[in-house]
C-alpha atoms as a PDB file:
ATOM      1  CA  UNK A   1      17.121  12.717 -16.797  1.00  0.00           C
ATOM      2  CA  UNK A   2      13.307  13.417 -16.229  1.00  0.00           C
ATOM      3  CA  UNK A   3      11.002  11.113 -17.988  1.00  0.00           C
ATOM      4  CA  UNK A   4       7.459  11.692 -18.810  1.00  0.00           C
ATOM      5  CA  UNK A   5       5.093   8.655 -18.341  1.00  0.00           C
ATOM      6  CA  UNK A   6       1.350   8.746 -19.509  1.00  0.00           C
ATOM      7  CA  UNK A   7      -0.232   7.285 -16.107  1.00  0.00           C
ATOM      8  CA  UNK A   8      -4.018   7.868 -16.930  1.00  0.00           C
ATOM      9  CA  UNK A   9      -6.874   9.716 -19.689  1.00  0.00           C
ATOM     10  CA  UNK A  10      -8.245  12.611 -18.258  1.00  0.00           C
ATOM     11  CA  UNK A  11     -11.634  11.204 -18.306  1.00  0.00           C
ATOM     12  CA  UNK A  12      -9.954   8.412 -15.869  1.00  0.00           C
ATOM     13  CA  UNK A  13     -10.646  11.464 -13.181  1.00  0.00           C
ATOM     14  CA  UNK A  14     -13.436  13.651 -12.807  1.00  0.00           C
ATOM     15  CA  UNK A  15     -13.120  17.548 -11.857  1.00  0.00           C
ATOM     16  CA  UNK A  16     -13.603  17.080  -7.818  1.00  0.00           C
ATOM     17  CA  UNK A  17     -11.767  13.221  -7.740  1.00  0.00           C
ATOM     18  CA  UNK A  18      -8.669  11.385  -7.187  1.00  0.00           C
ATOM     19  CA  UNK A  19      -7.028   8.692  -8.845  1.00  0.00           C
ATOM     20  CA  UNK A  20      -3.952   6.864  -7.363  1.00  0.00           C
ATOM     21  CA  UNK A  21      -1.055   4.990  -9.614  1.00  0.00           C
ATOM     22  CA  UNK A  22       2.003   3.526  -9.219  1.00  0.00           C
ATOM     23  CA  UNK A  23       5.472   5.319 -10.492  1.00  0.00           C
ATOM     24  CA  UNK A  24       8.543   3.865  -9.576  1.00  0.00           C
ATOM     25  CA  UNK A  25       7.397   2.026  -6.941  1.00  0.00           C
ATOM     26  CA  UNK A  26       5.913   5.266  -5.185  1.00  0.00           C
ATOM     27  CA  UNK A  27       2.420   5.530  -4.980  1.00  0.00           C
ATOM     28  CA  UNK A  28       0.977   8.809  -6.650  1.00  0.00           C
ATOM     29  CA  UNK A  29      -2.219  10.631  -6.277  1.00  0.00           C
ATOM     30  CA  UNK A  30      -3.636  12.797  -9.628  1.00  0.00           C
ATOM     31  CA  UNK A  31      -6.007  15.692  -8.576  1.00  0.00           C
ATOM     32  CA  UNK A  32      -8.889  16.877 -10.642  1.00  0.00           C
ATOM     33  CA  UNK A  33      -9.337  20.604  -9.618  1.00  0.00           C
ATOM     34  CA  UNK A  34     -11.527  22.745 -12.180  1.00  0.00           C
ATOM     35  CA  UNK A  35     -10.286  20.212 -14.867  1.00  0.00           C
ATOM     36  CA  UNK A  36      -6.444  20.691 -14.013  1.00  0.00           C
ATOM     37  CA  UNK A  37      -4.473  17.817 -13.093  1.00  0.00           C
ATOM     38  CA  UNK A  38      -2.065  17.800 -10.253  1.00  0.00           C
ATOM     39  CA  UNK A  39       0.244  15.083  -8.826  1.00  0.00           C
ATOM     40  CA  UNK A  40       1.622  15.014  -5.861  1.00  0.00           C
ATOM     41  CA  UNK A  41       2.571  12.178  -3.310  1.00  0.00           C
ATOM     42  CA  UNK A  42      -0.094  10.013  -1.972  1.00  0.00           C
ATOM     43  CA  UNK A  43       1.891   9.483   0.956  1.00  0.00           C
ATOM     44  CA  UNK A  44       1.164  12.186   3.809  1.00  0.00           C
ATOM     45  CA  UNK A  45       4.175  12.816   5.754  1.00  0.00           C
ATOM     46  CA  UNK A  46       2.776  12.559   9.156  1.00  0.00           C
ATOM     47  CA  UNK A  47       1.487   8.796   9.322  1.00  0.00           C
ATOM     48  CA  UNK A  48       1.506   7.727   5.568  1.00  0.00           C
ATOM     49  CA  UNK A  49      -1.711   8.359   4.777  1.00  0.00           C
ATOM     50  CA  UNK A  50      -2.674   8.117   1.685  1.00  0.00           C
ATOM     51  CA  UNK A  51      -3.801  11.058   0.172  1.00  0.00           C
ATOM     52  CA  UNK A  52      -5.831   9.594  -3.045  1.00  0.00           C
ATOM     53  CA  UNK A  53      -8.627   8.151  -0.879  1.00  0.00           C
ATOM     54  CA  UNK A  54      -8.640  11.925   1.221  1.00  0.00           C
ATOM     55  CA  UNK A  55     -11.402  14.504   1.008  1.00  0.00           C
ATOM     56  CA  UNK A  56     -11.149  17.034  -1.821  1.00  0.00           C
ATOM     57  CA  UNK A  57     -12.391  20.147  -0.960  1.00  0.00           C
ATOM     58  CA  UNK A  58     -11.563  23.106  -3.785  1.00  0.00           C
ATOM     59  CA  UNK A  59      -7.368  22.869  -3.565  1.00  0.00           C
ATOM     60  CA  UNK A  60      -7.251  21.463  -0.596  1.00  0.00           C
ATOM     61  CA  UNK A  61      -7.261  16.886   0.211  1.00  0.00           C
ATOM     62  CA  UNK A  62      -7.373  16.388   3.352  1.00  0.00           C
ATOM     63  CA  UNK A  63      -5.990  12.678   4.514  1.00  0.00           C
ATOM     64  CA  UNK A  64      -8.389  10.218   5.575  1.00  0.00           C
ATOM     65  CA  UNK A  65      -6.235   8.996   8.530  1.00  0.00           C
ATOM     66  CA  UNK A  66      -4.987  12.036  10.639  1.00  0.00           C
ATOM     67  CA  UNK A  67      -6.980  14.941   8.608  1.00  0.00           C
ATOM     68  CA  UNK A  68      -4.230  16.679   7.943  1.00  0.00           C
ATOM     69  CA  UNK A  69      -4.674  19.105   5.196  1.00  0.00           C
ATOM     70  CA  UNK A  70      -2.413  19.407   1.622  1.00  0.00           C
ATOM     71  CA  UNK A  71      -2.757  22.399  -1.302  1.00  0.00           C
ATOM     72  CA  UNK A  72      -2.829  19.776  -4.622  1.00  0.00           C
ATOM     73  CA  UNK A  73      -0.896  22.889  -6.615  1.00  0.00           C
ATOM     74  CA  UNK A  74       1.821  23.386  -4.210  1.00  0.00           C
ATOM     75  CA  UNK A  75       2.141  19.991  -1.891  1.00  0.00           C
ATOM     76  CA  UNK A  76       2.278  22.627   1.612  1.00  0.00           C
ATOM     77  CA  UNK A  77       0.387  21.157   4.161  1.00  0.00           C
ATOM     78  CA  UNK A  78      -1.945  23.397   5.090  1.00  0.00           C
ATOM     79  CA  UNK A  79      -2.727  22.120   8.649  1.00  0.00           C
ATOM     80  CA  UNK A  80       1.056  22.085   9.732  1.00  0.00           C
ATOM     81  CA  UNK A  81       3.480  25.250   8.844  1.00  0.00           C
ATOM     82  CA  UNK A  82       6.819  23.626   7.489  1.00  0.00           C
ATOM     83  CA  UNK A  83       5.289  20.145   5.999  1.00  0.00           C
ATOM     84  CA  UNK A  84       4.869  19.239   2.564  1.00  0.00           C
ATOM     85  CA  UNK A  85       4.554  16.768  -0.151  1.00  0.00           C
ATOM     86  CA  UNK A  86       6.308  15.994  -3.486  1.00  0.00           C
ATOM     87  CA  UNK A  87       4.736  17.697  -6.797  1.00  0.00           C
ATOM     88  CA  UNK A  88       5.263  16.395 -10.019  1.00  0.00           C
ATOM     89  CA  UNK A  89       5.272  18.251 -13.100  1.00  0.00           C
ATOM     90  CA  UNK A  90       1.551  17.208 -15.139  1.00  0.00           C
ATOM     91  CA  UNK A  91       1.445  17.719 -18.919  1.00  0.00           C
ATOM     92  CA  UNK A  92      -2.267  16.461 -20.626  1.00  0.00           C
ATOM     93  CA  UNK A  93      -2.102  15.524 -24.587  1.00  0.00           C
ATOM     94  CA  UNK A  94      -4.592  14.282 -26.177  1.00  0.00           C
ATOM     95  CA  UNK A  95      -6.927  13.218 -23.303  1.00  0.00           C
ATOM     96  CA  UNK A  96      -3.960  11.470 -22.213  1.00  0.00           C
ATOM     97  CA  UNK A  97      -2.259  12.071 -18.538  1.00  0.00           C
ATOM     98  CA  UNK A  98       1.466  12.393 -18.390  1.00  0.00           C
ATOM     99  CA  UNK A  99       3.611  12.515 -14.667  1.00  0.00           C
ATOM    100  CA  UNK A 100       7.310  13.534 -14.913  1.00  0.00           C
ATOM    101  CA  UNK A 101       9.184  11.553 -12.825  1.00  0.00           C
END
């Protein structure tokens, strides 16, 4: 069963930043775009990058070891056809963050 877990407050991460934390033992990167929230793996799938400490530009982080390119909304890797990331499902309550893992 899916289980919600507050991982942050939403002024933790500013519209245009990253923030990484730690959900069942996987490493997971929250994306401020516009003041939406996205998660999505921090791990890239090419070299295990991670993707928290990657350029943000609009939708698009780009890792900081490879520069390959991810959409936060989607997880497709916009650099290589085929490759993508885990999304989680981000709910915000209260100024609080919550992942569903």
């Amino acid at each position: 069963m899916a289980e919600s877990v507050r991982v942050a407050s939403l002024e933790e991460i500013a519209p245009g930043t990253a923030k990484i934390v730690e959900m069942d033992h996987e490493p997971v990167a929250l994306f401020n775009v516009d003041g939406k929230i996205y998660a999505l793996s921090n791990t890239c799938v090419h070299a295990g990058g991670p993707l928290g400490e990657g350029s943000l530009d609009g939708k698009d982080v780009t890792c900081p070891w490879h520069a390959w390119s991810y959409n936060v909304t989607t997880g497709v890797c916009v650099s290589v056809p085929g490759a993508r990331v885990k999304t989680y499902p981000v709910e915000v309550r209260d100024g609080q963050v919550f992942v569903t893992v």
